[in-house]
Protein backbone atom coordinates (compact mmCIF):
# COMPACT_ATOMS: atom_id res chain seq x y z
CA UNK A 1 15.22 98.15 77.57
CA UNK A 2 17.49 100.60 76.09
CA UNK A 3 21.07 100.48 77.42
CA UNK A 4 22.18 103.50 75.06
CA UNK A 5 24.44 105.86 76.88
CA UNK A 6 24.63 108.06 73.63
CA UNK A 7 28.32 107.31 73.28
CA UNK A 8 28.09 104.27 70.80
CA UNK A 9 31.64 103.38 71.28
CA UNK A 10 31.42 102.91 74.74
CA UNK A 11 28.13 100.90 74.96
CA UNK A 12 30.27 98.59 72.08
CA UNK A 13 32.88 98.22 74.81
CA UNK A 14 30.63 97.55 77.54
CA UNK A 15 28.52 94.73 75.13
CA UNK A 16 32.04 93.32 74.72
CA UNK A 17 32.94 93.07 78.92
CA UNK A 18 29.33 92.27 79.80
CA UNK A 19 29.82 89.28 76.61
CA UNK A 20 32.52 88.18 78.81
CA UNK A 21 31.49 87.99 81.77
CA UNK A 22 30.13 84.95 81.63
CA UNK A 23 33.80 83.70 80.49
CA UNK A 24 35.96 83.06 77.58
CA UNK A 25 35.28 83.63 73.90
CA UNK A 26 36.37 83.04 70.27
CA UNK A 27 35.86 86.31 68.05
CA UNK A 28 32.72 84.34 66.31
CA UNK A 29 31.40 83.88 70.10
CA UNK A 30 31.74 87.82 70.60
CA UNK A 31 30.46 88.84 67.33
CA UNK A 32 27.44 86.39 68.58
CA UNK A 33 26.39 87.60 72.04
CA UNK A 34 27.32 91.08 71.12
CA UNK A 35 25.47 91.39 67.78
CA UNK A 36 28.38 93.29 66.69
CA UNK A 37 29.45 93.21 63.04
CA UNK A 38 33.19 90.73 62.84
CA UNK A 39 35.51 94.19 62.17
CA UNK A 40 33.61 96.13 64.95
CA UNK A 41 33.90 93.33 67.65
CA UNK A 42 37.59 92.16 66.95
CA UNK A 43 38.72 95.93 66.72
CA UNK A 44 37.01 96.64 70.34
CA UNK A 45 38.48 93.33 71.84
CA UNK A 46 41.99 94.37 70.71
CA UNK A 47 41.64 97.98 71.75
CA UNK A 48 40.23 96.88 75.30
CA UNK A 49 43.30 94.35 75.60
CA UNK A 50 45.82 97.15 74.88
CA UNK A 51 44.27 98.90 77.92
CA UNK A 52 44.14 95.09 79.82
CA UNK A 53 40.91 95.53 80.37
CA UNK A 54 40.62 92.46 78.12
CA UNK A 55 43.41 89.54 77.75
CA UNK A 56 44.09 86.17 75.82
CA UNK A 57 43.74 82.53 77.56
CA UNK A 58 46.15 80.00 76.29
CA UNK A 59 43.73 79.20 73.82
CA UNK A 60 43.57 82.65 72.02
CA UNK A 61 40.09 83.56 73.31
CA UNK A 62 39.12 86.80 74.92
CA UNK A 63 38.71 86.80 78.41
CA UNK A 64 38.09 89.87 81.13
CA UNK A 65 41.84 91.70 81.74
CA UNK A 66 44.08 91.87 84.72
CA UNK A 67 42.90 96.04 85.06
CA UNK A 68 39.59 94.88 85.68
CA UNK A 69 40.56 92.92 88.77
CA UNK A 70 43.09 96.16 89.78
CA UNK A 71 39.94 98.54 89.83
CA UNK A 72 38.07 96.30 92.01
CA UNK A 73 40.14 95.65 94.50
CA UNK A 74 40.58 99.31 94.42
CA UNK A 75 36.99 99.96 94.60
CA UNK A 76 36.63 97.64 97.68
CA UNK A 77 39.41 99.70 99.35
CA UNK A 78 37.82 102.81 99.36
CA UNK A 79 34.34 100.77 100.57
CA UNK A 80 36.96 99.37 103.28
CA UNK A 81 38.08 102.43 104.52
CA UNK A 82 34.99 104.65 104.39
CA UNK A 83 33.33 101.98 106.68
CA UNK A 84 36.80 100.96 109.27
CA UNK A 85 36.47 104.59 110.93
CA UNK A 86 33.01 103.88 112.94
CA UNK A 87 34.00 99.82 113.14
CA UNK A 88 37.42 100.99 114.57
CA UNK A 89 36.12 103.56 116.80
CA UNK A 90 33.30 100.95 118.12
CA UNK A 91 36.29 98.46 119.00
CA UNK A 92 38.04 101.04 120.71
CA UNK A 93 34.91 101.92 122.61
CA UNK A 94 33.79 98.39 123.62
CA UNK A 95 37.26 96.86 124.79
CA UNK A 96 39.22 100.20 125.76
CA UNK A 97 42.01 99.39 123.55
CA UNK A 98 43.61 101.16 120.48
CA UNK A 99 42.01 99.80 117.27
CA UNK A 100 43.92 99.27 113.96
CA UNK A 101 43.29 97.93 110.25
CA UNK A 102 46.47 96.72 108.61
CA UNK A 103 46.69 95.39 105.03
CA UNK A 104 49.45 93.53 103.65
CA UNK A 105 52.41 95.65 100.98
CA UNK A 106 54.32 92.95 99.83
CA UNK A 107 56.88 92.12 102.67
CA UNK A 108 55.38 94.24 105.29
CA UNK A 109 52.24 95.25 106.49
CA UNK A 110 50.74 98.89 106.83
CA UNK A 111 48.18 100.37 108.94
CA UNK A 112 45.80 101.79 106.96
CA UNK A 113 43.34 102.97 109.60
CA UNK A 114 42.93 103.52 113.24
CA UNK A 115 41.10 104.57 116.30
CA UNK A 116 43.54 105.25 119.50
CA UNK A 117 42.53 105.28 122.91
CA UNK A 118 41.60 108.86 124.27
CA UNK A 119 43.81 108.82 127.70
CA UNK A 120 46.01 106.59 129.15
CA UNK A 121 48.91 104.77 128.20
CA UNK A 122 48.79 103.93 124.67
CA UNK A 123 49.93 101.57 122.09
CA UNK A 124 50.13 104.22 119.23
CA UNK A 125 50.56 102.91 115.72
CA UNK A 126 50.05 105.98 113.50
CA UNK A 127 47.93 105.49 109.87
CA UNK A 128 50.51 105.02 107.14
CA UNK A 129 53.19 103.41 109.29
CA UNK A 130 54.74 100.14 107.96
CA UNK A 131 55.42 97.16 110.26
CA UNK A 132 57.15 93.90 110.13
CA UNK A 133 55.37 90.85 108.72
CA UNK A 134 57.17 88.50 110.88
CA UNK A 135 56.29 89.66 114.39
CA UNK A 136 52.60 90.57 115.85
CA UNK A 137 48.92 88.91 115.59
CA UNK A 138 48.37 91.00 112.56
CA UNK A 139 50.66 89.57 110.58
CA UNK A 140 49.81 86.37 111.23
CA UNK A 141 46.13 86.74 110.42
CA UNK A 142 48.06 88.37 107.22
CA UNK A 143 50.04 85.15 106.73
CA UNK A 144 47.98 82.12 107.91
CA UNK A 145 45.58 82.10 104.52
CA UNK A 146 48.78 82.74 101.92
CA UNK A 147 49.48 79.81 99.34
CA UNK A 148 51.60 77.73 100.66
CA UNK A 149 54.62 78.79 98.82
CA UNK A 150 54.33 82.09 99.82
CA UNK A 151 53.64 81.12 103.48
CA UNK A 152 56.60 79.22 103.64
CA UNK A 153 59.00 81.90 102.13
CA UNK A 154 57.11 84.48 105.10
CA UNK A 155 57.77 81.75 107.84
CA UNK A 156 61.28 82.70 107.30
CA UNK A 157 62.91 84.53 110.19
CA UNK A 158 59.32 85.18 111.36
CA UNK A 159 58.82 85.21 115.35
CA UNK A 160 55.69 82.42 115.19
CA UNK A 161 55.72 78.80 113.84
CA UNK A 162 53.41 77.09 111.14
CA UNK A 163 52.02 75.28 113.79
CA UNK A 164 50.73 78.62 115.23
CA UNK A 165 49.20 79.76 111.99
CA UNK A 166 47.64 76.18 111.63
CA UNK A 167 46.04 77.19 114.89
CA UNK A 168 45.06 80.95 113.75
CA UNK A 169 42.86 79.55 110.90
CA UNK A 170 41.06 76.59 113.08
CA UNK A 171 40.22 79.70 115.79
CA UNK A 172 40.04 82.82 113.62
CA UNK A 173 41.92 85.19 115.05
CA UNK A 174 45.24 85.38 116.42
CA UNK A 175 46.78 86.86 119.27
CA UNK A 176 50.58 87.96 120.21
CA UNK A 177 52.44 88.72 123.66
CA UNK A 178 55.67 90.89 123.32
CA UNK A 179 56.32 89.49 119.68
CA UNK A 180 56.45 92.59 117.99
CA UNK A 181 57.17 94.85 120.64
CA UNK A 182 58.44 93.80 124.23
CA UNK A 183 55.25 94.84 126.74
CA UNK A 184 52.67 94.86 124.31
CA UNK A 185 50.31 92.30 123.68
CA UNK A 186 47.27 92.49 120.78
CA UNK A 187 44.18 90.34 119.02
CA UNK A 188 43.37 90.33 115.69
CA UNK A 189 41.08 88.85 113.14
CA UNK A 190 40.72 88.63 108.98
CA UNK A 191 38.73 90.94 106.82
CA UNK A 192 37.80 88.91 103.52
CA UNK A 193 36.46 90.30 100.16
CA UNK A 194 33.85 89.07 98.35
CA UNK A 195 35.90 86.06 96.85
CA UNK A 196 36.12 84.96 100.64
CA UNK A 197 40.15 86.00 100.30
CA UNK A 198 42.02 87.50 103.34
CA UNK A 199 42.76 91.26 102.52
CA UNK A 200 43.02 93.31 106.29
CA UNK A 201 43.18 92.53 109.18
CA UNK A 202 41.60 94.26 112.24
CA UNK A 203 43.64 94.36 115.97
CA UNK A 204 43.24 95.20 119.17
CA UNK A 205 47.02 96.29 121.00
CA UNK A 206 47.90 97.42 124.34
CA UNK A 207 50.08 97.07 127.24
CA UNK A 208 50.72 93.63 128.43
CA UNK A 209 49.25 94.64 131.74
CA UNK A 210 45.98 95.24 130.87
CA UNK A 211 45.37 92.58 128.37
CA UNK A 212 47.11 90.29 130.10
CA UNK A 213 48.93 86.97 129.06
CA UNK A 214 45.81 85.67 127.35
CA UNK A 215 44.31 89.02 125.17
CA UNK A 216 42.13 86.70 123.12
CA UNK A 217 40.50 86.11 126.24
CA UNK A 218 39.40 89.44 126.84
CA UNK A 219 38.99 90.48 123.22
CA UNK A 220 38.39 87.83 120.18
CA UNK A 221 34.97 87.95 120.02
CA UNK A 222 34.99 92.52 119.60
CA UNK A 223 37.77 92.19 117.22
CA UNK A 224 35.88 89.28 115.16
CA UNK A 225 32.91 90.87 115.40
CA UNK A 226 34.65 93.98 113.99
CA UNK A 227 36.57 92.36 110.98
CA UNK A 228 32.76 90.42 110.23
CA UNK A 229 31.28 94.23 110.08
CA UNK A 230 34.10 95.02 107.59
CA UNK A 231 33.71 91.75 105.72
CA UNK A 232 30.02 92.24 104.96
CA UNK A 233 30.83 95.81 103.55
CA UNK A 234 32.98 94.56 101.31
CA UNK A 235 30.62 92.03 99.72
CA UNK A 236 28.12 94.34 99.46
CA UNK A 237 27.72 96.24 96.05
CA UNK A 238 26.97 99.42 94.86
């Protein structure tokens, strides 16, 4: 089959990725899978690192770049948010409560979708607003799957316990009563990419009084159901 695009140097670059894919290699090992002639091959390696597209293992082999993994992930956001609005909106609709998607921004967490309940009292969290990560069942579904390192530095000052989180991962989701905000309680679950890693987190949040002392009670199963929908769109490609 012909794989020609017409643009020579850019079928060259994509022979080199697609070479290492399957992971590292020496410049003889390139030149090999690629067919390309020595010059060609180690001046398309060394072009594609300058862009990071390709790097160096401690060895000195090629191996696919740090950019490569940046464009992903940024490819599975946009897949993330063009599916949350109708998996927000059907959470909303199925437990009555405002629906959010919150990923993590270093030392906070930001809401990067939502669907709010249409009358009522309301829990309002607007899109684009940024929110402590040591307070609320968000941020512990944020938290519980971190390195441990990291999860230790977060447990810092933070309004739950490791014993908590410990309990967040044997459950799945997470729920929180006044942490964040005295009066409102909220449920939330982990969205995970394809590599199975935690990156959102879908909630549930509303007045104490209507999802009472126990909110997980009420609502685990919608909101895990939810961040499931979300998870599969993520692993699915193209």
């Amino acid at each position: 089959m012909d794989n020609s695009s017409g643009v020579g140097v850019l079928d060259k670059a994509a022979l080199v990725l697609s070479a290492l894919e399957s992971g590292p290699a020496t410049l003889a090992g390139l030149v090999t899978a690629t067919g390309l002639a020595r010059p060609t091959a180690h001046r398309l390696a060394v072009a594609l690192e300058h862009h990071r597209m390709v790097a160096r293992d401690m060895q000195g082999r090629f191996i696919l770049g740090p950019r490569l993994a940046e464009l992903a992930a940024a490819a599975g956001e946009d897949r993330l948010l063009a599916t949350a609005g109708p998996v927000l909106t059907h959470l909303r609709d199925v437990t009555g409560e405002s629906a959010q998607l919150y990923r993590r921004q270093g030392d906070m967490r930001i809401c990067v979708a939502a669907a709010e309940r249409l009358s009522g009292l309301r829990d309002t969290v607007p899109v684009g607003s940024t929110l402590t990560m040591k307070a609320g069942s968000s941020a512990q579904i944020l938290m519980a799957w971190e390195e441990p390192e990291r999860l230790h530095r977060g447990l810092q000052g933070a309004r739950f316990t490791a014993t908590a989180l410990s309990g967040v991962r044997r459950r799945g989701w997470a729920q929180s009563i006044g942490e964040r905000e005295p009066g409102v309680a909220s449920v939330s679950a982990p969205v995970r990419g394809p590599s199975n890693r935690v990156v959102a987190a879908v909630s549930v949040s509303g007045p104490i009084e209507r999802l009472t002392r126990h909110p997980g009670r009420m609502h685990a199963q919608a909101v895990i159901d939810a961040a499931a929908r979300l998870s599969e769109a993520l692993r699915r490609t193209g």
